[in-house]
C-alpha atoms as a PDB file:
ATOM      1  CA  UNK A   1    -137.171  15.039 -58.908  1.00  0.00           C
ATOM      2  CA  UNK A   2    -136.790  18.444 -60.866  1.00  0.00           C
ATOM      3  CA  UNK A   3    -138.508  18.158 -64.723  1.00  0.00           C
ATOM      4  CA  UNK A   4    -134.904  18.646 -65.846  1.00  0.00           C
ATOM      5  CA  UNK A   5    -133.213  15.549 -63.847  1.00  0.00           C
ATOM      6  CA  UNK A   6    -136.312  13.583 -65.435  1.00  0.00           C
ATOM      7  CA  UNK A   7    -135.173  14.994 -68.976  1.00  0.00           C
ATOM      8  CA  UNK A   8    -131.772  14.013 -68.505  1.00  0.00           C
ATOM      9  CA  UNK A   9    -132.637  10.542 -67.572  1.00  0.00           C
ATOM     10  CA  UNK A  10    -134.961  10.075 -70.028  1.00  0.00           C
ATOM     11  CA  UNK A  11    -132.184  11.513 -72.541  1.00  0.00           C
ATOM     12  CA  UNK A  12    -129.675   9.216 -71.162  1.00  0.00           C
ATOM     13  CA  UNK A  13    -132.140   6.243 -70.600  1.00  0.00           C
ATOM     14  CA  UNK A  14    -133.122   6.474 -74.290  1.00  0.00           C
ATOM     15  CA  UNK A  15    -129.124   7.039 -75.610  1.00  0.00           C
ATOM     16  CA  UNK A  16    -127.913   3.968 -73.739  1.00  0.00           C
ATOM     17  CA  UNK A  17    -130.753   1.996 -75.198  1.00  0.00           C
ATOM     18  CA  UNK A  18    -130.126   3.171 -78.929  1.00  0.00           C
ATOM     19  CA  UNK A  19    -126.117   1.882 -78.464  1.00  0.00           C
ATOM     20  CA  UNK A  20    -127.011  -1.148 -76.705  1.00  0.00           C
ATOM     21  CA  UNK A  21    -129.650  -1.803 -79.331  1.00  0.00           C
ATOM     22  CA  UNK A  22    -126.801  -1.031 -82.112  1.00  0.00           C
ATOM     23  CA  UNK A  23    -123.841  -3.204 -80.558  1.00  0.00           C
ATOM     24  CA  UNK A  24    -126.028  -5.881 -80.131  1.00  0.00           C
ATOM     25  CA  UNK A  25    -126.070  -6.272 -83.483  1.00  0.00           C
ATOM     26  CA  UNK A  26    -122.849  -6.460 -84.629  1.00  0.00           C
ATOM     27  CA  UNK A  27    -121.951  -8.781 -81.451  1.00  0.00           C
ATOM     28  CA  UNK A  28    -124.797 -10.748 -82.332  1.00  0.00           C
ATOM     29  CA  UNK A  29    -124.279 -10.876 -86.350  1.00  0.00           C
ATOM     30  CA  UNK A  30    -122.494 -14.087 -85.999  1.00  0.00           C
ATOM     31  CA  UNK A  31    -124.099 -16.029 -83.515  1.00  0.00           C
ATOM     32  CA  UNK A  32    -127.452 -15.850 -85.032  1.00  0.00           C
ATOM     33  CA  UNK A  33    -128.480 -17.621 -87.849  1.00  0.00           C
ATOM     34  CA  UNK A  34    -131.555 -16.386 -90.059  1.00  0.00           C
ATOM     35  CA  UNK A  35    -133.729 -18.496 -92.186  1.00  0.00           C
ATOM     36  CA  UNK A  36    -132.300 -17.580 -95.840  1.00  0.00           C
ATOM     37  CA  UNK A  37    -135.923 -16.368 -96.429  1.00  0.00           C
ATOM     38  CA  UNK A  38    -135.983 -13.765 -93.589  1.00  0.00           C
ATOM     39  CA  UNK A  39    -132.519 -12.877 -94.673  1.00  0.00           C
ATOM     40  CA  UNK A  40    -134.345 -13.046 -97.870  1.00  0.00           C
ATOM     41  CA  UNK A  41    -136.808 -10.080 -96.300  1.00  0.00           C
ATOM     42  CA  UNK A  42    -134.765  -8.141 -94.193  1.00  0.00           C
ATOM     43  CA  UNK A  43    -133.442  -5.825 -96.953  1.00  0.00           C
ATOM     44  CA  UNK A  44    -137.209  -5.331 -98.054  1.00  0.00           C
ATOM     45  CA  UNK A  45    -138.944  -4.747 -95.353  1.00  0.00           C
ATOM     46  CA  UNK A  46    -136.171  -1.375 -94.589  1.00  0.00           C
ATOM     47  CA  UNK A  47    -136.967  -0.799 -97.752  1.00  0.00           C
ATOM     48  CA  UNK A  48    -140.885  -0.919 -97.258  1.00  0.00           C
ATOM     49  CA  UNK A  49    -140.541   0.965 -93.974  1.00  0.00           C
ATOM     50  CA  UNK A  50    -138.393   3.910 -95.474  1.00  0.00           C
ATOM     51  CA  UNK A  51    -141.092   3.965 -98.097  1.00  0.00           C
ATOM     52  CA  UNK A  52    -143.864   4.489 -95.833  1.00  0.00           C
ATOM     53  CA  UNK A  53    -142.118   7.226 -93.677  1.00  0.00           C
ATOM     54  CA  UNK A  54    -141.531   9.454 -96.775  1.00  0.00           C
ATOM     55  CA  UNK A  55    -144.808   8.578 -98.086  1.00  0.00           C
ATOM     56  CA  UNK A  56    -146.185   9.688 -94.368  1.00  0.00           C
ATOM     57  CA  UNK A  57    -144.044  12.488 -94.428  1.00  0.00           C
ATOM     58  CA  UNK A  58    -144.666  13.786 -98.178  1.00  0.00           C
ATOM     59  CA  UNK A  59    -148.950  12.892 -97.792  1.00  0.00           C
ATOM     60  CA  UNK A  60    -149.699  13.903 -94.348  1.00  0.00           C
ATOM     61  CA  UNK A  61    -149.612  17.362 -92.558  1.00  0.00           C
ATOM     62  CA  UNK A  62    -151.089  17.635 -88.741  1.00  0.00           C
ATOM     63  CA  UNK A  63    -152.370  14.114 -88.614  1.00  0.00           C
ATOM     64  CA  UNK A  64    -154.485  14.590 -92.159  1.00  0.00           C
ATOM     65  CA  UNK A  65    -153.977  13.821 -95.397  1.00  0.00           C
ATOM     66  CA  UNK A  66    -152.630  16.640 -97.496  1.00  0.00           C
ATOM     67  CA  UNK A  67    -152.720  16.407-101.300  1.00  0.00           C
ATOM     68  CA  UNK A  68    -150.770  19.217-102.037  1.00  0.00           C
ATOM     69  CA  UNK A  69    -148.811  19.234-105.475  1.00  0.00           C
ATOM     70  CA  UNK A  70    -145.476  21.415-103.743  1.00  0.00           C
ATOM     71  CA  UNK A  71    -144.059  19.032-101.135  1.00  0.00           C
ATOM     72  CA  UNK A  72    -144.332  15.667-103.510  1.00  0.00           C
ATOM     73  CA  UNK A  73    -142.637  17.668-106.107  1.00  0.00           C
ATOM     74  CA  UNK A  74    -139.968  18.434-103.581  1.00  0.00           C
ATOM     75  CA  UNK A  75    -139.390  15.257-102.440  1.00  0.00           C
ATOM     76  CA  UNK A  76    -139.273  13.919-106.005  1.00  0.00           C
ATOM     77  CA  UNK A  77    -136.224  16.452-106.854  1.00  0.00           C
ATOM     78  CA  UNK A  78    -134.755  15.001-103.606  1.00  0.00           C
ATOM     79  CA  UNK A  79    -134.945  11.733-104.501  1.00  0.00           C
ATOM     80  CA  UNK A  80    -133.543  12.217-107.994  1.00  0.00           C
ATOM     81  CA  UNK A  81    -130.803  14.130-106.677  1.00  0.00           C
ATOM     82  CA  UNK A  82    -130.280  11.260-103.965  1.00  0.00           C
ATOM     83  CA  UNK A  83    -130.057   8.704-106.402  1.00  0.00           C
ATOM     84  CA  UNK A  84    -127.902  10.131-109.051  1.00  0.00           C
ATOM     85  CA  UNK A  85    -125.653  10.203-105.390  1.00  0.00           C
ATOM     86  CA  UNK A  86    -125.343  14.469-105.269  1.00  0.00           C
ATOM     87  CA  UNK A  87    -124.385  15.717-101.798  1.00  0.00           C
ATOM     88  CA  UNK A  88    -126.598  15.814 -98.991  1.00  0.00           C
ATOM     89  CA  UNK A  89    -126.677  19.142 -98.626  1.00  0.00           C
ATOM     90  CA  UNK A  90    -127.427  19.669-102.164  1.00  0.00           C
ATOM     91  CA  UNK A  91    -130.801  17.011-102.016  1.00  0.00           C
ATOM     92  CA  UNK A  92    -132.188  18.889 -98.854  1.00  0.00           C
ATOM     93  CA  UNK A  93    -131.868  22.640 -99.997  1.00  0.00           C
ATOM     94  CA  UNK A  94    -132.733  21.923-103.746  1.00  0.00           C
ATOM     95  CA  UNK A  95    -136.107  19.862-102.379  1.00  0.00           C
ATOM     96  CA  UNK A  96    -137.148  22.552 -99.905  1.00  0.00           C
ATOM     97  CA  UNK A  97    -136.641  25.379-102.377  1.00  0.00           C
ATOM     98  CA  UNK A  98    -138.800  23.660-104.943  1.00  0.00           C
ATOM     99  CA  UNK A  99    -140.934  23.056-102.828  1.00  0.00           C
ATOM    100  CA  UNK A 100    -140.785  26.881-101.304  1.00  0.00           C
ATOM    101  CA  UNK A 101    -140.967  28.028-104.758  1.00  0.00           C
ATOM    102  CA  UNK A 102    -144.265  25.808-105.979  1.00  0.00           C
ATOM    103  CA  UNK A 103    -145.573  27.135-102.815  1.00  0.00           C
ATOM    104  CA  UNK A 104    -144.536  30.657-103.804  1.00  0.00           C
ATOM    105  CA  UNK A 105    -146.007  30.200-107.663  1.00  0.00           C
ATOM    106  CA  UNK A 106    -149.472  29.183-105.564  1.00  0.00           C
ATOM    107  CA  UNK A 107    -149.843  25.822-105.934  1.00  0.00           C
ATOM    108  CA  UNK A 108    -150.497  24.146-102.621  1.00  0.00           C
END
């Protein structure tokens, strides 16, 4: 089997897995019933998990810890931006160019 014909099954595999994975949710969402403290949880632990990707994301770079002062700040203006509910677009490009510009000023 060609490394492409492996790609697209592995592509497809993964694709059919992610939709199953979604509709089995809302086909399942009322036939299960949740203890009313992991309902309770639920909404904290995406909360907790979307929290440590961004913290991985903003704290890490190569599989170290980077302590840099640019990319913090430029998540910070994206999150301020993201709460006070500005465009998407807007959040992305005016995180990356303060970051770019810190980065640009010298600071790390």
């Amino acid at each position: 089997m060609s490394t492409t014909t492996t790609t697209l099954l592995v592509i497809f595999g993964l694709a059919a897995g992610t939709y199953a994975f979604r509709v089995a949710g809302v086909l399942l969402r009322d036939r299960l019933v949740l203890p009313e403290r992991l309902r309770h949880l639920l909404p904290i632990a995406a909360t907790t998990l979307l929290a440590a990707l961004v913290a991985t994301a903003v704290f890490t770079e190569s599989g170290r810890v980077a302590l840099g002062l640019a990319r913090p700040v430029g998540v910070l203006v994206g999150a301020v931006l993201a709460w006070r509910r500005a465009p998407f677009v807007l959040v992305v490009v005016a995180a990356a160019a303060t970051a770019a510009l810190l980065r640009l000023a010298g600071l790390p």
